[in-house]
C-alpha atoms as a PDB file:
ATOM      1  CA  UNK A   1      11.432  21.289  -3.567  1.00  0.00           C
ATOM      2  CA  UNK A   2      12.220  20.393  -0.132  1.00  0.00           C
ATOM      3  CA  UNK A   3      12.997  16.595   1.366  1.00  0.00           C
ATOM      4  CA  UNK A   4       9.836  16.063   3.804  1.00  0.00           C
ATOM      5  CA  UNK A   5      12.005  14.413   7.320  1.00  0.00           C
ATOM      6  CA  UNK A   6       9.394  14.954   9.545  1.00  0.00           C
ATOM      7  CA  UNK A   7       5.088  16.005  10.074  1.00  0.00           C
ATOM      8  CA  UNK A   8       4.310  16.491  13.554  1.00  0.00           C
ATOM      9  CA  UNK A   9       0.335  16.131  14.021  1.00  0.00           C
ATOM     10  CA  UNK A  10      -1.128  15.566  17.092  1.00  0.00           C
ATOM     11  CA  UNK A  11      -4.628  14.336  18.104  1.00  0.00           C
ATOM     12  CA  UNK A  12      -6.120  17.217  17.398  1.00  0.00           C
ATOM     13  CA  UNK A  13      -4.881  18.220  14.394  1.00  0.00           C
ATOM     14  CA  UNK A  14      -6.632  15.556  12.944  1.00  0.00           C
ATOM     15  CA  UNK A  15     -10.037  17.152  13.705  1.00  0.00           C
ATOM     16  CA  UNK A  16      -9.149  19.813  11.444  1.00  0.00           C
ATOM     17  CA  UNK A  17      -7.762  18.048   8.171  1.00  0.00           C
ATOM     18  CA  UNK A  18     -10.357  16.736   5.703  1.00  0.00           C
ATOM     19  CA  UNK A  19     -10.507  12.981   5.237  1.00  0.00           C
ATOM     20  CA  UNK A  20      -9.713  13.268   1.963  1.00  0.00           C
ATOM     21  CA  UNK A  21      -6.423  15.508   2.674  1.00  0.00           C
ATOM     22  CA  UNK A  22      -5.132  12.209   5.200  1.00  0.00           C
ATOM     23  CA  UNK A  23      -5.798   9.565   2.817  1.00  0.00           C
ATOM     24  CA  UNK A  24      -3.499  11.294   0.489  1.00  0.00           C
ATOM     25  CA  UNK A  25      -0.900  12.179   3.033  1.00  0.00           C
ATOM     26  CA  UNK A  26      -0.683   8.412   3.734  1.00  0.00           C
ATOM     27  CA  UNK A  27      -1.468   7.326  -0.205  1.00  0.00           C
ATOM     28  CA  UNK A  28       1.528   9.560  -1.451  1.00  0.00           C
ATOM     29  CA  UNK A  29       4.317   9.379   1.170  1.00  0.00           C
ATOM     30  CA  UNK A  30       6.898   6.907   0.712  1.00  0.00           C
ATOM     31  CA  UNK A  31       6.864   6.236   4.789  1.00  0.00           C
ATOM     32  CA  UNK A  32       4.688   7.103   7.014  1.00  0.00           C
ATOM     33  CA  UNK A  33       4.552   6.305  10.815  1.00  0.00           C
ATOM     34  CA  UNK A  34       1.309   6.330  12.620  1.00  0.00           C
ATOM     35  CA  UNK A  35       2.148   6.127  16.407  1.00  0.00           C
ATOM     36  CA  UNK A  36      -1.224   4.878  18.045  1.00  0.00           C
ATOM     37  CA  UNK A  37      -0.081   5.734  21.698  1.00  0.00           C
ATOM     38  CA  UNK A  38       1.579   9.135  21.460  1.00  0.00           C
ATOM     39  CA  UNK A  39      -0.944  10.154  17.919  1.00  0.00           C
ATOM     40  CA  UNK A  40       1.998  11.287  16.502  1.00  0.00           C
ATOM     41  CA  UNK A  41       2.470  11.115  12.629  1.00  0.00           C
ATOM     42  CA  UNK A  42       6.220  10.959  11.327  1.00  0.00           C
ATOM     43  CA  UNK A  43       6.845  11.129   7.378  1.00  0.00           C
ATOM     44  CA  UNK A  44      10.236  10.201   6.682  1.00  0.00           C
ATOM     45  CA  UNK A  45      12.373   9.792   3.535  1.00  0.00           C
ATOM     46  CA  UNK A  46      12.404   6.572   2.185  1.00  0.00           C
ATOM     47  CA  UNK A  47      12.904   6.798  -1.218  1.00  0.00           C
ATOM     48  CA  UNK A  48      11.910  10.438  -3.018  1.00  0.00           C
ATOM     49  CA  UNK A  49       9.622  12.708  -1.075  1.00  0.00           C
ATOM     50  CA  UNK A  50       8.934  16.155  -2.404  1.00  0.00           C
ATOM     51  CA  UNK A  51       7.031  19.149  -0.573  1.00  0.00           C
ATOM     52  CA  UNK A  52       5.962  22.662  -1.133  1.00  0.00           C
ATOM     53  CA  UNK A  53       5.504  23.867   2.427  1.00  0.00           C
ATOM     54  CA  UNK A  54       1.848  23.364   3.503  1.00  0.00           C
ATOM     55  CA  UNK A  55       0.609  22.107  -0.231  1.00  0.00           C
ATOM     56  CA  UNK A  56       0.110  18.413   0.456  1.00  0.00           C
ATOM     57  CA  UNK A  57      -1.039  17.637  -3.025  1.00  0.00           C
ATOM     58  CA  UNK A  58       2.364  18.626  -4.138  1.00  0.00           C
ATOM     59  CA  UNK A  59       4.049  15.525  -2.816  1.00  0.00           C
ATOM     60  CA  UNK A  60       5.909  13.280  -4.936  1.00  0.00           C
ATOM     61  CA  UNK A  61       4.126   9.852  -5.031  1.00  0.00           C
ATOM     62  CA  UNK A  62       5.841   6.651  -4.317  1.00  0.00           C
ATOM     63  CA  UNK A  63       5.413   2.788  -3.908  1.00  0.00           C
ATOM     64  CA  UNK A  64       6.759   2.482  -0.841  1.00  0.00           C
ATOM     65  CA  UNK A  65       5.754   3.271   2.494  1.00  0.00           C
ATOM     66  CA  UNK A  66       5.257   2.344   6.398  1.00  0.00           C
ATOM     67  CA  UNK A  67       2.157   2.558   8.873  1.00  0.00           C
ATOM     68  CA  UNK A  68       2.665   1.757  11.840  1.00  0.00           C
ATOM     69  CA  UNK A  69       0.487   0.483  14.628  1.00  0.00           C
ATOM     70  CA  UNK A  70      -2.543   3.249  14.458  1.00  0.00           C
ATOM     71  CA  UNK A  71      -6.139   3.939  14.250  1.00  0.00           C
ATOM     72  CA  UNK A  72      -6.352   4.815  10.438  1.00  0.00           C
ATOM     73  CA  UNK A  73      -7.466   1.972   8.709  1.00  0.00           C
ATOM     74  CA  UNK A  74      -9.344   3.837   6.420  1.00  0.00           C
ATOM     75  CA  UNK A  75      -5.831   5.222   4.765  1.00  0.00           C
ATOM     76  CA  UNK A  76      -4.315   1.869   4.059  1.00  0.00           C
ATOM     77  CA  UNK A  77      -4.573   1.632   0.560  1.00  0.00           C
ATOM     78  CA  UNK A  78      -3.385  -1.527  -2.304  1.00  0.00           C
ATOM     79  CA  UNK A  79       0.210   0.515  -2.878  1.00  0.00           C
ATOM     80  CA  UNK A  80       1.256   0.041   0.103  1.00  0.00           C
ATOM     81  CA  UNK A  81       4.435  -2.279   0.018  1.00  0.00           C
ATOM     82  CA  UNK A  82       5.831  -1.877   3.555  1.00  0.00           C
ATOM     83  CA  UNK A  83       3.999  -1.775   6.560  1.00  0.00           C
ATOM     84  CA  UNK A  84       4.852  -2.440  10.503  1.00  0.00           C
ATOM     85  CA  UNK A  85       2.563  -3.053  13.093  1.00  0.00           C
ATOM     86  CA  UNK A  86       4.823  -3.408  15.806  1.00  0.00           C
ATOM     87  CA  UNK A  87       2.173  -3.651  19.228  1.00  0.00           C
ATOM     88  CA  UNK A  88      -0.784  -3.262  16.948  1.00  0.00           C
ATOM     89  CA  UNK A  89      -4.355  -4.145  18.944  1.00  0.00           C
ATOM     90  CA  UNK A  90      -5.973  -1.948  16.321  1.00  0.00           C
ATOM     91  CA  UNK A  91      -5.261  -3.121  12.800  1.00  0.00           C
ATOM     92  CA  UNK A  92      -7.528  -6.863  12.550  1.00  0.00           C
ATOM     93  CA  UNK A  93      -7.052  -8.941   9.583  1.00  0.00           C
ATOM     94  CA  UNK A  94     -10.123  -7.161   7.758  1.00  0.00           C
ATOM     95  CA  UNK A  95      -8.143  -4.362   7.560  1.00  0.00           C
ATOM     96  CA  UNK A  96      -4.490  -5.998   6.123  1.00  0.00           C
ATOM     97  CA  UNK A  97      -6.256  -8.574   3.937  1.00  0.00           C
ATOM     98  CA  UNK A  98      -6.586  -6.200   1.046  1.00  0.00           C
ATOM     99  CA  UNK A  99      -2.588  -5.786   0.683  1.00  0.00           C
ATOM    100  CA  UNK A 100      -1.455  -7.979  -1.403  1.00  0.00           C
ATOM    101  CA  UNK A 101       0.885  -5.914  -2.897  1.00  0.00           C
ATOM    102  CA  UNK A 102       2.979  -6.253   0.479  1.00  0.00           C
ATOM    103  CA  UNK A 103       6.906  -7.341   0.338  1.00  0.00           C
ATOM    104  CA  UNK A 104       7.855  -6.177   4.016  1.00  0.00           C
ATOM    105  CA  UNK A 105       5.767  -7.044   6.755  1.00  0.00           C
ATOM    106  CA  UNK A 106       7.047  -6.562  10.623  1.00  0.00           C
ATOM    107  CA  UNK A 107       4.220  -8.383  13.117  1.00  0.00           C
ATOM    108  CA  UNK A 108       6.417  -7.869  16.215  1.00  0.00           C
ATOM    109  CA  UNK A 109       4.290  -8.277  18.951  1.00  0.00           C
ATOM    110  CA  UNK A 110       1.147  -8.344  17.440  1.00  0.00           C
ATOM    111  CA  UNK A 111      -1.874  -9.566  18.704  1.00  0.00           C
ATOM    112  CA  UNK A 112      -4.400  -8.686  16.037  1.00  0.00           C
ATOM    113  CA  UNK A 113      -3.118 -10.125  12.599  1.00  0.00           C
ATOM    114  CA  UNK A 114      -3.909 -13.953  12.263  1.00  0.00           C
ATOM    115  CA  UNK A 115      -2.905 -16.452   9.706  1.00  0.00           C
ATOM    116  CA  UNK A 116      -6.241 -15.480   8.050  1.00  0.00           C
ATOM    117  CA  UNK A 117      -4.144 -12.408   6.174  1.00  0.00           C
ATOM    118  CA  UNK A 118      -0.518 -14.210   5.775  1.00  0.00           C
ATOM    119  CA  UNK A 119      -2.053 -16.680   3.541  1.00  0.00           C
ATOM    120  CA  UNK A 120      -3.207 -13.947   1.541  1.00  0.00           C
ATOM    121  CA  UNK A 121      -0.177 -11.916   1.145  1.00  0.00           C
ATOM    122  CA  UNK A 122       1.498 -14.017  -1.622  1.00  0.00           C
ATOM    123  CA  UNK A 123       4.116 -11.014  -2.419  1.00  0.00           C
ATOM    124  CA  UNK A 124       5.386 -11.293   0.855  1.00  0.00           C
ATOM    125  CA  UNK A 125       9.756 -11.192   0.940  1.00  0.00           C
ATOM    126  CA  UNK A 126      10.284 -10.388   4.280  1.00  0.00           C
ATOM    127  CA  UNK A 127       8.550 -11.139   7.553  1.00  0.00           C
ATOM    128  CA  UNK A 128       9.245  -9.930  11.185  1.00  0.00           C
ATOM    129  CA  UNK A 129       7.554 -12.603  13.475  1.00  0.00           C
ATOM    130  CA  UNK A 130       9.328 -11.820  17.068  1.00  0.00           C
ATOM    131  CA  UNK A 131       7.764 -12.491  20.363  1.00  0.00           C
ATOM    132  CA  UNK A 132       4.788 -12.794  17.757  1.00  0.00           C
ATOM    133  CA  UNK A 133       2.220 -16.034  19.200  1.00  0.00           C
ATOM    134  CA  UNK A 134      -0.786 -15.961  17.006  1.00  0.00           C
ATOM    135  CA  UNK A 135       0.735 -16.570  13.375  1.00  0.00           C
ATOM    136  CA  UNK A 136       1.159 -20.326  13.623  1.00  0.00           C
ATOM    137  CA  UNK A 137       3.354 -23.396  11.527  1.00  0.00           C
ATOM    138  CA  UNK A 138       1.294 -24.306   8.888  1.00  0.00           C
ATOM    139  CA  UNK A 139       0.707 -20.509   7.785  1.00  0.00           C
ATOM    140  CA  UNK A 140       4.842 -19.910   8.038  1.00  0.00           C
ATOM    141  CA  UNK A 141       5.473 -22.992   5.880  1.00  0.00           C
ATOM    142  CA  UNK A 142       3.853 -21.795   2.960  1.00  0.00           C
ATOM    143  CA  UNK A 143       5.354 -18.670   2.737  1.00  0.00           C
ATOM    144  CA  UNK A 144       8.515 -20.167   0.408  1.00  0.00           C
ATOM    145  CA  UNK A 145       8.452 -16.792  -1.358  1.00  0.00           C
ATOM    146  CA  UNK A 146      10.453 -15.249   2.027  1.00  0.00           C
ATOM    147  CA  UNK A 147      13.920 -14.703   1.740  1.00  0.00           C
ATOM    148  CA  UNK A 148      14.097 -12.454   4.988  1.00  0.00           C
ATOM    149  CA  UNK A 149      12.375 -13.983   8.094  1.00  0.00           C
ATOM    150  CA  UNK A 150      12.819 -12.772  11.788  1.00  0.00           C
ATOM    151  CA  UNK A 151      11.858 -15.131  14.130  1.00  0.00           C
ATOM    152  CA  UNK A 152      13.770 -13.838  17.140  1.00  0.00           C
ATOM    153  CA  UNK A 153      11.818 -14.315  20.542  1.00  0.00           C
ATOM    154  CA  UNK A 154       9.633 -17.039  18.714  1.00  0.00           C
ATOM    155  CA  UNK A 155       8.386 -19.865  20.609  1.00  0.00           C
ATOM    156  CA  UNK A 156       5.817 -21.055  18.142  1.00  0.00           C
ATOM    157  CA  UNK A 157       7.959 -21.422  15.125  1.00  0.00           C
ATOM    158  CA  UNK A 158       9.856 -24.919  14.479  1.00  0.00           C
ATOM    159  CA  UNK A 159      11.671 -26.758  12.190  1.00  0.00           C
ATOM    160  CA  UNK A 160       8.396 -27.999  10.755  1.00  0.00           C
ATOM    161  CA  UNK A 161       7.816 -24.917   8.865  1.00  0.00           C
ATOM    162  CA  UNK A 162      11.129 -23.411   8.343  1.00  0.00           C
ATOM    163  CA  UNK A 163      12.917 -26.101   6.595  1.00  0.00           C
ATOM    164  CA  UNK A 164      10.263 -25.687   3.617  1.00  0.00           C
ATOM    165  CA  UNK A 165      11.432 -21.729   3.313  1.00  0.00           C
ATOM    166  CA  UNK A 166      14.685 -22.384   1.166  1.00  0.00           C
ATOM    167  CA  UNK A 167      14.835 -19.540  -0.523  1.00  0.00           C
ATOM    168  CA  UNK A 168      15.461 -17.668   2.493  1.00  0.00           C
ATOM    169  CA  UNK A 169      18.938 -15.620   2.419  1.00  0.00           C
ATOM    170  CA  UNK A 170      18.243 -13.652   6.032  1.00  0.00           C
ATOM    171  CA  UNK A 171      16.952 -15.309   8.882  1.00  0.00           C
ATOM    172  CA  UNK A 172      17.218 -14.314  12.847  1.00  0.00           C
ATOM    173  CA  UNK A 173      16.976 -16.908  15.694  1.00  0.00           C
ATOM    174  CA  UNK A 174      18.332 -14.872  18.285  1.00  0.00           C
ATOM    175  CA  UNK A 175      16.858 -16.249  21.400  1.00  0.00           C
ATOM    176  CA  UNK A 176      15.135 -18.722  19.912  1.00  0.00           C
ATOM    177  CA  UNK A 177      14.882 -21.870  21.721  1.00  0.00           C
ATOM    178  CA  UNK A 178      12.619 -23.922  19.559  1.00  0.00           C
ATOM    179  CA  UNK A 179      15.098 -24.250  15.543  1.00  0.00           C
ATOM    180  CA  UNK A 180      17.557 -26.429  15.504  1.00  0.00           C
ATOM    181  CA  UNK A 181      19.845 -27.724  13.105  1.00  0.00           C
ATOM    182  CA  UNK A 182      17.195 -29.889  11.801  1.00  0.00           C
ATOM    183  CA  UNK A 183      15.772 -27.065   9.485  1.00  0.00           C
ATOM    184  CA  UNK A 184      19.277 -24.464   9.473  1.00  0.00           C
ATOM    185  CA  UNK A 185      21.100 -26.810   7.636  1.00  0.00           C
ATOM    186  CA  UNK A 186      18.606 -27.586   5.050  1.00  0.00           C
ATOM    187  CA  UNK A 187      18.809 -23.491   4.045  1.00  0.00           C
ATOM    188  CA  UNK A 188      21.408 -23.131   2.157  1.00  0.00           C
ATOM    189  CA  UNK A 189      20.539 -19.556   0.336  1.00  0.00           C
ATOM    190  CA  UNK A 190      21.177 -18.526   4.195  1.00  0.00           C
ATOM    191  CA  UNK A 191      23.299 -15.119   3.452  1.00  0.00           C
ATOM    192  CA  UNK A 192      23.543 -13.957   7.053  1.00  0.00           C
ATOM    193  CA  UNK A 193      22.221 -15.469  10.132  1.00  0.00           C
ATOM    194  CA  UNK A 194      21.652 -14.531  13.677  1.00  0.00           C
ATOM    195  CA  UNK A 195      22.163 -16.871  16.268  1.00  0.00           C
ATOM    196  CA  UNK A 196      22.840 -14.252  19.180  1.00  0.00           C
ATOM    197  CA  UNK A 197      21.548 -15.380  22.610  1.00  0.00           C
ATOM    198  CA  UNK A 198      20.780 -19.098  20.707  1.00  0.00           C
ATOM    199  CA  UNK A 199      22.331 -22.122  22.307  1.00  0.00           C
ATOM    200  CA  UNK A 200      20.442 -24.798  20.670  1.00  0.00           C
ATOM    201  CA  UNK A 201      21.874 -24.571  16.879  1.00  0.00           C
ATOM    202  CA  UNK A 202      25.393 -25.662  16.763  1.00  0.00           C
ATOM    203  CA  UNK A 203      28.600 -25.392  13.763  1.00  0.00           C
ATOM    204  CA  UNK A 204      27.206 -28.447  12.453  1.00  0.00           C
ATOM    205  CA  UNK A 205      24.092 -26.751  10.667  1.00  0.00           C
ATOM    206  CA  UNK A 206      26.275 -23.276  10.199  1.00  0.00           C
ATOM    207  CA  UNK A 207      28.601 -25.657   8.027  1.00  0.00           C
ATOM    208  CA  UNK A 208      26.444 -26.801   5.771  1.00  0.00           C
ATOM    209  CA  UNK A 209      25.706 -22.718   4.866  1.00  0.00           C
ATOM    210  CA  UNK A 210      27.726 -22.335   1.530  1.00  0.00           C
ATOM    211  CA  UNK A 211      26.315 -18.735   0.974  1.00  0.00           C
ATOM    212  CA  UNK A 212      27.048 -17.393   4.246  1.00  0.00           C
ATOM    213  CA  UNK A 213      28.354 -14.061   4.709  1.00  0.00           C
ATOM    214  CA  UNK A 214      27.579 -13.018   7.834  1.00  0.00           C
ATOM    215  CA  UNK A 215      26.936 -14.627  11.304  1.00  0.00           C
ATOM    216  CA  UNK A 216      25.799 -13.442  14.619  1.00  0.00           C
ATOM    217  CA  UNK A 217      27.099 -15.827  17.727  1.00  0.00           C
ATOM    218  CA  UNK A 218      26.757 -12.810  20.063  1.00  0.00           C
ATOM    219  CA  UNK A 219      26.550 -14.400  23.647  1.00  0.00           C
ATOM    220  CA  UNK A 220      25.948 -18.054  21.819  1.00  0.00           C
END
């Protein structure tokens, strides 16, 4: 067999494949990138991904894919463990609800997934929430399964919520203007941390970081 790097389809190459041939392009590929304004699908390797040329139902199935920001709701399906919506206005929370199976889940930018869905997604691990403004404090804080959150660009997240998240290990604050040492200190699972372009947490809170491996003070 062959490792799948790449599918091409334009728009109107979707007029031509059956429904049923998408949803298992999508069901079995271990990631899959929907690009909403060019309506361009990538598959890429992400784990295993097997292909005899032009025999979709010869792929090798896997747990672990990516959709990102597009118009085919219909092919997000319970399996799905990874999914970005980077600049989604398509995907509502009607449509994410049903994934509770989710461990990686990058809202960057998003204006259509609410608090609604978080509190739903129980199995979440790791959360991208930059220049994100709709998911709000009280959803964040009772996330406490995280142990990767990204809250760079974040001007609604504060120390409220994020000192009840101790068992993160990865968090990002670059450019964030609102955490301070109030909540950093208090996570001390804290692996590696970002503080690029951050002037408001200080060495005091990094001190207090036992576990630290790696640190980001780039332009702090």
């Amino acid at each position: 067999g062959r490792v799948v790097t790449s599918v091409p389809m334009r728009a109107g190459d979707f007029d031509v494949l059956p429904p049923d041939v998408m949803g298992h392009l999508v069901s079995v590929m271990p990631v899959v990138s929907l690009d909403e304004g060019q309506n361009l699908v990538s598959v890429c390797k992400f784990f295993h991904a097997y292909v005899v040329p032009k025999m979709f139902f010869s792929w090798k199935p896997s747990e672990s894919y990516i959709l990102q920001g597009s118009k085919f709701a219909q092919s997000l399906t319970p399996r799905i463990l990874v999914l970005d919506l980077t600049n989604n206005r398509t995907f509502t929370d009607a449509d994410v609800q049903g994934l509770t199976n989710l461990t990686d889940l990058d809202l960057y930018s998003n204006i259509a997934v609410t608090d609604a869905t978080l509190t739903m997604l129980t199995s979440l691990k790791r959360l991208n929430l930059t220049y994100n403004r709709l998911i709000t404090e009280d959803c964040v804080k009772g996330l406490t399964n995280l142990d990767g959150l990204n809250l760079s660009s974040n001007s609604v997240v504060t120390d409220a919520s994020l000192k009840e998240l101790t068992n993160l290990t990865d968090l990002n604050l670059s450019s964030s203007s609102v955490v301070t040492d109030v909540s950093v200190k208090e996570l001390t699972h804290l692996r590696h941390l970002d503080l690029s372009f951050n002037y408001v947490v200080t060495d005091a809170a990094v001190q207090c970081l036992p576990a630290l491996k790696t640190l980001d003070i780039t332009y702090n």
